[in-house]
N, C-alpha and C. Protein backbone atom coordinates (compact mmCIF):
# COMPACT_ATOMS: atom_id res chain seq x y z
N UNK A 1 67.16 124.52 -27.03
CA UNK A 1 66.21 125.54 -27.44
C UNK A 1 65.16 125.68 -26.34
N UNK A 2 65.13 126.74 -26.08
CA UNK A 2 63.97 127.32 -24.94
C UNK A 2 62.14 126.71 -25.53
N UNK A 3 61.59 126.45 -24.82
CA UNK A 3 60.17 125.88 -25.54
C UNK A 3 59.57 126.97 -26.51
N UNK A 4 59.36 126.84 -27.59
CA UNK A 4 59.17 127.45 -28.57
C UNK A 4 57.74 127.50 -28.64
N UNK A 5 57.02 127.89 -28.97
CA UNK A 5 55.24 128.35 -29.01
C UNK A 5 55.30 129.01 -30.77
N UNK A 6 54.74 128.71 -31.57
CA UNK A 6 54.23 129.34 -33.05
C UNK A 6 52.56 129.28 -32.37
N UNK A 7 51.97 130.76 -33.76
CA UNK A 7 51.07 130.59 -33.45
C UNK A 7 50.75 131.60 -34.72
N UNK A 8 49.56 131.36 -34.68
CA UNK A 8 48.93 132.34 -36.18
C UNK A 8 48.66 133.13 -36.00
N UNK A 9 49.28 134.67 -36.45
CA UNK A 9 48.66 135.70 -35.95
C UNK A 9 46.99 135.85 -36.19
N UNK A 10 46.72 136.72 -34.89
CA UNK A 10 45.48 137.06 -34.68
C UNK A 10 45.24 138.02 -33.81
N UNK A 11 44.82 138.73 -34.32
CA UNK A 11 44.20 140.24 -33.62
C UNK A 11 45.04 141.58 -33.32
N UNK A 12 44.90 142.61 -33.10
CA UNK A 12 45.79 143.75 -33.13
C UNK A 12 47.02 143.26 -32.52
N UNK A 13 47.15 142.99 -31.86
CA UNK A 13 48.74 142.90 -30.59
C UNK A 13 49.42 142.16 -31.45
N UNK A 14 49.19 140.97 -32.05
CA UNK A 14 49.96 140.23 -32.97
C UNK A 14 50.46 140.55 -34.24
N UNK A 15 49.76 141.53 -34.59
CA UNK A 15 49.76 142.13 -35.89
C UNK A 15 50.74 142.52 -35.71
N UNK A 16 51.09 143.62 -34.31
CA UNK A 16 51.78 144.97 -34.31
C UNK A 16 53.01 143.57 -33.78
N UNK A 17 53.28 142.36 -33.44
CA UNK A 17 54.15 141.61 -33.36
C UNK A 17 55.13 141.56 -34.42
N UNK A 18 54.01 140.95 -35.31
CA UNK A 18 54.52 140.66 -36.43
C UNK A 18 55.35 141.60 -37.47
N UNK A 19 54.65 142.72 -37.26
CA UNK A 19 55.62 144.09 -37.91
C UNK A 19 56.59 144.85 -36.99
N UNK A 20 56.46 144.35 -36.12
CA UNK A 20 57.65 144.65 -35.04
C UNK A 20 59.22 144.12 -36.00
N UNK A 21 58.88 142.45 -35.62
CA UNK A 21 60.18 141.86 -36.19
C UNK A 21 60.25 142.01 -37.56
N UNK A 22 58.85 141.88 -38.35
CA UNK A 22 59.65 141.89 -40.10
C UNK A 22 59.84 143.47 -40.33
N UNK A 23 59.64 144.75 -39.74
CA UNK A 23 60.30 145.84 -40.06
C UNK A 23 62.46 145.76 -39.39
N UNK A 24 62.35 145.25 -38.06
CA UNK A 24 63.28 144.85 -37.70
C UNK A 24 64.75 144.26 -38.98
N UNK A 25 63.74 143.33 -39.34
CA UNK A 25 64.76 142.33 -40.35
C UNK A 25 64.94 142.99 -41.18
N UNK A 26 63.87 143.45 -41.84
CA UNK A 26 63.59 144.25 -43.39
C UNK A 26 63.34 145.30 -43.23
N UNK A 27 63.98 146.49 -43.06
CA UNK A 27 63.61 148.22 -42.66
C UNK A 27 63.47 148.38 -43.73
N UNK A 28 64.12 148.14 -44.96
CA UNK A 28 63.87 149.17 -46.71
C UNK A 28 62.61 148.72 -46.55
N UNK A 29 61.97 147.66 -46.01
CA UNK A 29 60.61 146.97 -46.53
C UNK A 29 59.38 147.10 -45.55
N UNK A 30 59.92 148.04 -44.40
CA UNK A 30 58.91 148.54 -43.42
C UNK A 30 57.98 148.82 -43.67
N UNK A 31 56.33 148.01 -42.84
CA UNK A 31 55.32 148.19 -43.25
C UNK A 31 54.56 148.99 -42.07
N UNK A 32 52.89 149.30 -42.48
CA UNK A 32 52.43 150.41 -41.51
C UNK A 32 51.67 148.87 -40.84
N UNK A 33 51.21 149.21 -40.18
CA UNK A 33 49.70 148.22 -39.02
C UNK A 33 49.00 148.24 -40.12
N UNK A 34 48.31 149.20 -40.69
CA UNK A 34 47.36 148.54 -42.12
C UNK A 34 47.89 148.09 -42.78
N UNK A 35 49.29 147.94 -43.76
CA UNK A 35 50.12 147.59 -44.85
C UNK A 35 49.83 145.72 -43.92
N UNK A 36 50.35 145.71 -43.11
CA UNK A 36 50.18 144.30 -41.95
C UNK A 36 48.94 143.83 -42.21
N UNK A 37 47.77 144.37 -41.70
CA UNK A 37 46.21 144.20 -41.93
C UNK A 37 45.75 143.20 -43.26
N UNK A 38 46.69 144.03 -43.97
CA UNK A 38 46.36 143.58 -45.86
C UNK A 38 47.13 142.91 -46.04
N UNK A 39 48.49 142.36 -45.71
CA UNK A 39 49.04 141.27 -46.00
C UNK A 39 48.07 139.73 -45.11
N UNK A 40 48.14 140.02 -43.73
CA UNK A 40 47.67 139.03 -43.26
C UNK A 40 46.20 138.60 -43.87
N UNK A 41 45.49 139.23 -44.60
CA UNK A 41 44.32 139.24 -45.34
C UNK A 41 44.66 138.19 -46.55
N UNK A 42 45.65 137.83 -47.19
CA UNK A 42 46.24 137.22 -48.71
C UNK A 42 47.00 136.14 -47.70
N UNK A 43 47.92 136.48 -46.71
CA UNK A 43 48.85 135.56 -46.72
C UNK A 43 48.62 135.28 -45.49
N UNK A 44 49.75 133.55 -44.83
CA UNK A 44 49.40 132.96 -43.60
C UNK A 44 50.82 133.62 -43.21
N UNK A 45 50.34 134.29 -41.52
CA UNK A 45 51.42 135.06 -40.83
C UNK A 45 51.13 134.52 -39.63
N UNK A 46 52.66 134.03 -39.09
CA UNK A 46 52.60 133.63 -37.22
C UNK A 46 53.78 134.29 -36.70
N UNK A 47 53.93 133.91 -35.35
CA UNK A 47 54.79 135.01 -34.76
C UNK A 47 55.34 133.43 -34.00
N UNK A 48 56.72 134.17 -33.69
CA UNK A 48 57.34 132.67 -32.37
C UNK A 48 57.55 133.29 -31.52
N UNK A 49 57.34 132.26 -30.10
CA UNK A 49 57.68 132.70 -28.81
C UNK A 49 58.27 132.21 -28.18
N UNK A 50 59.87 132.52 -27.43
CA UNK A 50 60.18 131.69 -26.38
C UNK A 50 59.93 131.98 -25.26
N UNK A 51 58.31 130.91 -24.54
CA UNK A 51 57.96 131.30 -23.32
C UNK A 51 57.22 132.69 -24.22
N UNK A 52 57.27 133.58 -23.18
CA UNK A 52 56.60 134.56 -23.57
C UNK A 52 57.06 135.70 -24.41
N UNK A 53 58.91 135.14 -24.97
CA UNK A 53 59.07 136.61 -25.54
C UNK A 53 59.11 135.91 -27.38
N UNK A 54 58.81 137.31 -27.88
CA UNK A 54 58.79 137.19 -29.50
C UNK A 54 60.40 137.51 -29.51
N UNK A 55 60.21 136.50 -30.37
CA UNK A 55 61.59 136.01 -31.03
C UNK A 55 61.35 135.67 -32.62
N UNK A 56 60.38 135.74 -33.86
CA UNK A 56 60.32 135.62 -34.63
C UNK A 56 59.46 135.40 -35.26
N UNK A 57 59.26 136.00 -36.83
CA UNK A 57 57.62 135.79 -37.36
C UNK A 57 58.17 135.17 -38.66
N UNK A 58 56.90 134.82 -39.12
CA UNK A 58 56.88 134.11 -40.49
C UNK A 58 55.67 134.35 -41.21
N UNK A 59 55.85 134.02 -43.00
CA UNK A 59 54.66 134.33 -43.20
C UNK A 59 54.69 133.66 -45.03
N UNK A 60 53.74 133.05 -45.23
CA UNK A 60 53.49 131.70 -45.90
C UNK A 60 52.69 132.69 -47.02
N UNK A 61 53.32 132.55 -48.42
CA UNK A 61 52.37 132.97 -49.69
C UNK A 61 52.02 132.07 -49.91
N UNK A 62 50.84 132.21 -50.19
CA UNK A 62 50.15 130.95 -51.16
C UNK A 62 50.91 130.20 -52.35
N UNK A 63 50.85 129.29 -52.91
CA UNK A 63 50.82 128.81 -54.50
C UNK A 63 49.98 129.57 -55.37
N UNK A 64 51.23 130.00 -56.24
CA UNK A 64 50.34 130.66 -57.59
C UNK A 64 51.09 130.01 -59.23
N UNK A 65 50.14 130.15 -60.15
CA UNK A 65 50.93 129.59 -61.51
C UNK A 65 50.48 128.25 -61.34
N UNK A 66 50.61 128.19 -62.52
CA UNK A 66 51.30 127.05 -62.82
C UNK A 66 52.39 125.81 -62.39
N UNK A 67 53.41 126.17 -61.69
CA UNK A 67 54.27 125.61 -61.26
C UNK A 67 53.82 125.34 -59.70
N UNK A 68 52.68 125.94 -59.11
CA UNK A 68 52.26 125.86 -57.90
C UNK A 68 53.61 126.71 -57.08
N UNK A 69 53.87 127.93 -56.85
CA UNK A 69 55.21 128.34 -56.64
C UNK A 69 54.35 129.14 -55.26
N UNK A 70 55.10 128.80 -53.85
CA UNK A 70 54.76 129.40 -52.46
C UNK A 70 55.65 129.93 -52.28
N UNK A 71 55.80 130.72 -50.95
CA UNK A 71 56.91 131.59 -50.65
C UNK A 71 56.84 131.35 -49.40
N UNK A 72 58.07 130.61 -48.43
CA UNK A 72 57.91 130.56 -47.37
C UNK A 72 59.01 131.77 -47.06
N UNK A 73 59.07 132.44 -45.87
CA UNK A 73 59.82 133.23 -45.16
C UNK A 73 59.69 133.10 -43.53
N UNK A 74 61.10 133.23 -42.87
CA UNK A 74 61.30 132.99 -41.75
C UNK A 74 62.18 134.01 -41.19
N UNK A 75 61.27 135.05 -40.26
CA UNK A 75 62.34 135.76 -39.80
C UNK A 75 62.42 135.61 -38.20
N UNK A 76 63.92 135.83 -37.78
CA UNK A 76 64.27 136.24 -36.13
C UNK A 76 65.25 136.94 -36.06
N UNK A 77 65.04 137.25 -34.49
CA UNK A 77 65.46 138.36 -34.66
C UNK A 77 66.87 138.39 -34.26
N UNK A 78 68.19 138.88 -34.04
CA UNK A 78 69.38 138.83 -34.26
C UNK A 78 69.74 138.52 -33.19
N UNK A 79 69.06 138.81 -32.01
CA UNK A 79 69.79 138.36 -30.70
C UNK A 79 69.48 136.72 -30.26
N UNK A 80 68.11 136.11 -30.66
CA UNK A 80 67.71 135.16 -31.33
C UNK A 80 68.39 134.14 -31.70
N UNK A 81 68.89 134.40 -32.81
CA UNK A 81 69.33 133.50 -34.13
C UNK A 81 70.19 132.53 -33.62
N UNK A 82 70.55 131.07 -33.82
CA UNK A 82 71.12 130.08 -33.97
C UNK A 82 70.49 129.25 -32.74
N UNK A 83 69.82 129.47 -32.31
CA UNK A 83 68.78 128.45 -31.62
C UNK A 83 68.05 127.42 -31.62
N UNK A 84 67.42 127.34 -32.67
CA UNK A 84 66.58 126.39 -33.58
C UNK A 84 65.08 127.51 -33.82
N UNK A 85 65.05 128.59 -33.72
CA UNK A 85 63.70 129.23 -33.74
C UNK A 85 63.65 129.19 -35.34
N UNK A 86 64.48 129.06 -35.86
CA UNK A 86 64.07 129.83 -37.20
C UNK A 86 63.67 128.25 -38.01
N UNK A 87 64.39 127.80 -38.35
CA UNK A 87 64.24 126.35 -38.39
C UNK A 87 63.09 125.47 -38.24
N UNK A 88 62.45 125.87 -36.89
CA UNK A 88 61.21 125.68 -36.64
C UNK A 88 60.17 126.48 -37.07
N UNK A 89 60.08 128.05 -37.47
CA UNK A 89 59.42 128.61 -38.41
C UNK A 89 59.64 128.53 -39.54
N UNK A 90 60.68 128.32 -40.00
CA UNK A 90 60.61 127.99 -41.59
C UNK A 90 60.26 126.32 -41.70
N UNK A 91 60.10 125.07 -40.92
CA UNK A 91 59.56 123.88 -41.08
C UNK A 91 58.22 124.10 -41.10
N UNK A 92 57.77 124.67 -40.31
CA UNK A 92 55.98 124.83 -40.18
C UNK A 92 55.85 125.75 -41.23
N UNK A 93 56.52 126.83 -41.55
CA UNK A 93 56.11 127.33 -43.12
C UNK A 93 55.85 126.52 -44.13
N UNK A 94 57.69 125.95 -44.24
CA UNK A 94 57.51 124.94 -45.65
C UNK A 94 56.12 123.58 -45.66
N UNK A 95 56.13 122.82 -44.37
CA UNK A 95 54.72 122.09 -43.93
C UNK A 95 53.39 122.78 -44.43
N UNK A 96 53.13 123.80 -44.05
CA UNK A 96 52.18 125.08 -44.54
C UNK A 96 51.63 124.99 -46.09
N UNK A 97 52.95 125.01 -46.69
CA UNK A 97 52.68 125.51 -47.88
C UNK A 97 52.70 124.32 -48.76
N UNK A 98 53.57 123.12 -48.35
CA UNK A 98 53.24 121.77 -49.10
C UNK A 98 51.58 121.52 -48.75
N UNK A 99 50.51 121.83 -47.57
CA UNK A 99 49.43 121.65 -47.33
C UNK A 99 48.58 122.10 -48.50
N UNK A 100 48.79 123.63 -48.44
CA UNK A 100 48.43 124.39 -49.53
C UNK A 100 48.03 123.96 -51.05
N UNK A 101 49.40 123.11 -51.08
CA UNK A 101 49.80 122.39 -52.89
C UNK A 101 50.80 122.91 -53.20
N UNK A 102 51.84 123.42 -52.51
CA UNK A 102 52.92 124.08 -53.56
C UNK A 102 53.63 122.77 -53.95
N UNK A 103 53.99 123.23 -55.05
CA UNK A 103 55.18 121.90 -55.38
C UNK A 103 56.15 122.55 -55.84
N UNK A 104 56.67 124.34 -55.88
CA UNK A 104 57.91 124.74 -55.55
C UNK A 104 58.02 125.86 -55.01
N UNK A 105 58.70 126.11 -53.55
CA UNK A 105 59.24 126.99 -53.07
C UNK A 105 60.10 127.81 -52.68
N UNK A 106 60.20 128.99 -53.02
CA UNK A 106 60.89 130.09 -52.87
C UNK A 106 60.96 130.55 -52.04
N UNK A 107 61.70 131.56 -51.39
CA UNK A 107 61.91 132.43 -50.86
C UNK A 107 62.76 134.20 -51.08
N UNK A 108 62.37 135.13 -50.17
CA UNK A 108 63.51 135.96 -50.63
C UNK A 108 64.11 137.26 -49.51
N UNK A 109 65.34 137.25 -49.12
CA UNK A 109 65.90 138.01 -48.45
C UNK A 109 67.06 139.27 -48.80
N UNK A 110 66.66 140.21 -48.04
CA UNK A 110 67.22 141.31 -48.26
C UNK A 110 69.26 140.50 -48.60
N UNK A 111 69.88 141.56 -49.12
CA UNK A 111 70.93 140.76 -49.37
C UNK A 111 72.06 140.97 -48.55
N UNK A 112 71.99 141.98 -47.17
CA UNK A 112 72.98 142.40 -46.40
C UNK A 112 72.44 141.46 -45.55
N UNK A 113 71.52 140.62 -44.90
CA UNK A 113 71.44 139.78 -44.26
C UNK A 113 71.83 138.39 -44.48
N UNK A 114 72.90 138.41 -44.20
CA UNK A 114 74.08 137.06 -43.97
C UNK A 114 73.37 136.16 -43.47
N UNK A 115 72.98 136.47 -42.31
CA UNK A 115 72.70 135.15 -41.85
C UNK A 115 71.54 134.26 -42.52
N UNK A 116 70.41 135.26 -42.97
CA UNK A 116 69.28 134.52 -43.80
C UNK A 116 69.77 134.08 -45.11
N UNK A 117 70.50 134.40 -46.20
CA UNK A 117 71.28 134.01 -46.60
C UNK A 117 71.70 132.35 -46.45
N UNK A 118 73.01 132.78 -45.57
CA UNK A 118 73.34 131.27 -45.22
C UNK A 118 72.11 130.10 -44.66
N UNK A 119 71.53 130.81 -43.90
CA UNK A 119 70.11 129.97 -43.82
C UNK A 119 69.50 129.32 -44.69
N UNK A 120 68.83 130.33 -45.44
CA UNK A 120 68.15 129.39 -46.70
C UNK A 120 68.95 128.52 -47.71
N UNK A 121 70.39 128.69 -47.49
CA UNK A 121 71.88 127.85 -48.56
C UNK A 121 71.57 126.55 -47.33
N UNK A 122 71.66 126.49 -46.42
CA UNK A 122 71.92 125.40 -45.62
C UNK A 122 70.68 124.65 -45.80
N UNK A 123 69.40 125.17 -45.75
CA UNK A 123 68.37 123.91 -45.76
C UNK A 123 67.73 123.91 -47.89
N UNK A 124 68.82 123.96 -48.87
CA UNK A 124 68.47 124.05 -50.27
C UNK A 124 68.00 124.83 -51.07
N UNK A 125 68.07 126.23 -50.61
CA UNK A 125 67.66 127.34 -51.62
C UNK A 125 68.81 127.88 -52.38
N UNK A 126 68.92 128.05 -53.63
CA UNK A 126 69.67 128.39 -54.76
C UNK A 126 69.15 129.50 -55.19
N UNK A 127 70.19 130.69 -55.50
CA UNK A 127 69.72 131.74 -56.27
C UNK A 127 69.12 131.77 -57.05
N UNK A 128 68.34 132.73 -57.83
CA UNK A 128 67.56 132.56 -58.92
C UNK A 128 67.90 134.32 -59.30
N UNK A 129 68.23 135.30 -58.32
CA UNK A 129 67.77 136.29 -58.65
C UNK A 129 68.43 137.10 -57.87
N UNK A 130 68.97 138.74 -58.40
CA UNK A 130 69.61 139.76 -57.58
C UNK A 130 69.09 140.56 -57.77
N UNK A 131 68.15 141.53 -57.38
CA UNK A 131 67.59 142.62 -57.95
C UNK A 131 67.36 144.09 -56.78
N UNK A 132 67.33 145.10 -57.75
CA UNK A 132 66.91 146.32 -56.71
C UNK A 132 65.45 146.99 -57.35
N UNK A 133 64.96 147.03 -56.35
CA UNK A 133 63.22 147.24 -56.91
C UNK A 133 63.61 148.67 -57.29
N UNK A 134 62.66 149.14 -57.85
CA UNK A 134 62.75 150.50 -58.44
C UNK A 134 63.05 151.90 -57.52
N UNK A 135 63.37 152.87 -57.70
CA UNK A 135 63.41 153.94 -56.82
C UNK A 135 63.98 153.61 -55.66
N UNK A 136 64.55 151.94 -55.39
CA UNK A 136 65.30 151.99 -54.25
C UNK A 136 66.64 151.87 -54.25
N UNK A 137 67.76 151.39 -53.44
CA UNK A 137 68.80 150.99 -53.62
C UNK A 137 68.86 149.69 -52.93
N UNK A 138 68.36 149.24 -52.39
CA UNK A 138 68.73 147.84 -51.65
C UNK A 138 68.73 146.58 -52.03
N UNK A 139 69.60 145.91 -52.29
CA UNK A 139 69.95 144.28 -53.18
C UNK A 139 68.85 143.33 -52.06
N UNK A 140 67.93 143.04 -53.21
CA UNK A 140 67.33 141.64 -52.84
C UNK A 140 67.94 140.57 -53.33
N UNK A 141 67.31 139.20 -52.53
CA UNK A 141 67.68 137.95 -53.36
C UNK A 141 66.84 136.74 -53.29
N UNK A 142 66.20 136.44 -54.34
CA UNK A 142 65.47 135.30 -54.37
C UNK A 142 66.29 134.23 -54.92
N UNK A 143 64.92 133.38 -54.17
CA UNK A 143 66.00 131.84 -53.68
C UNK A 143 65.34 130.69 -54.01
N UNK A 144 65.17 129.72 -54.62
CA UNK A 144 64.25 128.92 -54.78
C UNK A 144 64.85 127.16 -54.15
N UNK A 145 64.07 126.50 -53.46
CA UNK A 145 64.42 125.47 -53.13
C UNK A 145 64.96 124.20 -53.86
N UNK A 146 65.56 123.69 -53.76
CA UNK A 146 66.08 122.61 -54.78
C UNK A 146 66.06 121.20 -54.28
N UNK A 147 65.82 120.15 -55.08
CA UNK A 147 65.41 118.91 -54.38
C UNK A 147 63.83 118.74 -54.41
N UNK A 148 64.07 117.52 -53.34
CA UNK A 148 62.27 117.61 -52.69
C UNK A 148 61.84 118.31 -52.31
């Protein structure tokens, strides 16, 4: 793996990073630079770099409920993938969010993406859920971790 750099987004350029790759991954779920603004406002968002190029963002929900339930997500980008980048953003997520207090985490990916998919099956996430949000057509899938 090429030296990897995470870092927390901060300030315009990162922003427009960060919605670079998660419109990339997630187009039904394409957001504007403000839609970005207001997430990074609620939630923890970083971007990865190998060396200097973006190669992948992530972005940490808090614990909510009762059950203390976080949402880690890890995206990269396709040319990317099987490197260890993601792996390493989704460890510093899940790290993240055990900080936080979660004591169970979820996740959730569009459902034509295979590879995130198999991703989150390989390090213990189990379905919980198939759904198409309203007025759209596109299969989501939430995933919740199992184990420790």
């Amino acid at each position: 793996m090429t030296d990897l750099r995470i870092e927390p987004v901060a300030g315009e350029a990162m922003l427009e990073q960060w919605r670079h790759v998660h419109n990339a991954i997630v187009p039904p779920a394409a957001m504007s630079l403000d839609e970005v603004r207001t997430r990074a406002a609620r939630y923890h968002l970083e971007n990865a770099y190998a060396g200097d190029v973006l190669v992948g963002c992530s972005t940490v929900r808090p614990p909510e409920g009762e059950e203390a339930v976080a949402t880690v997500i890890a995206r990269v980008l396709p040319e990317f993938r099987r490197r260890g980048h993601g792996a390493a953003l989704y460890d510093r997520g899940l790290a993240h969010a055990r900080v936080l207090g979660a004591r169970v985490v979820e996740t959730c990916v569009l459902a034509v993406n295979e590879d995130g998919l198999r991703f989150a099956a390989a390090r213990g996430f189990v379905e919980t859920e198939r759904y198409v949000l309203d007025g759209e057509s596109d299969l989501w899938v939430d995933l919740r971790l199992t184990g420790a």
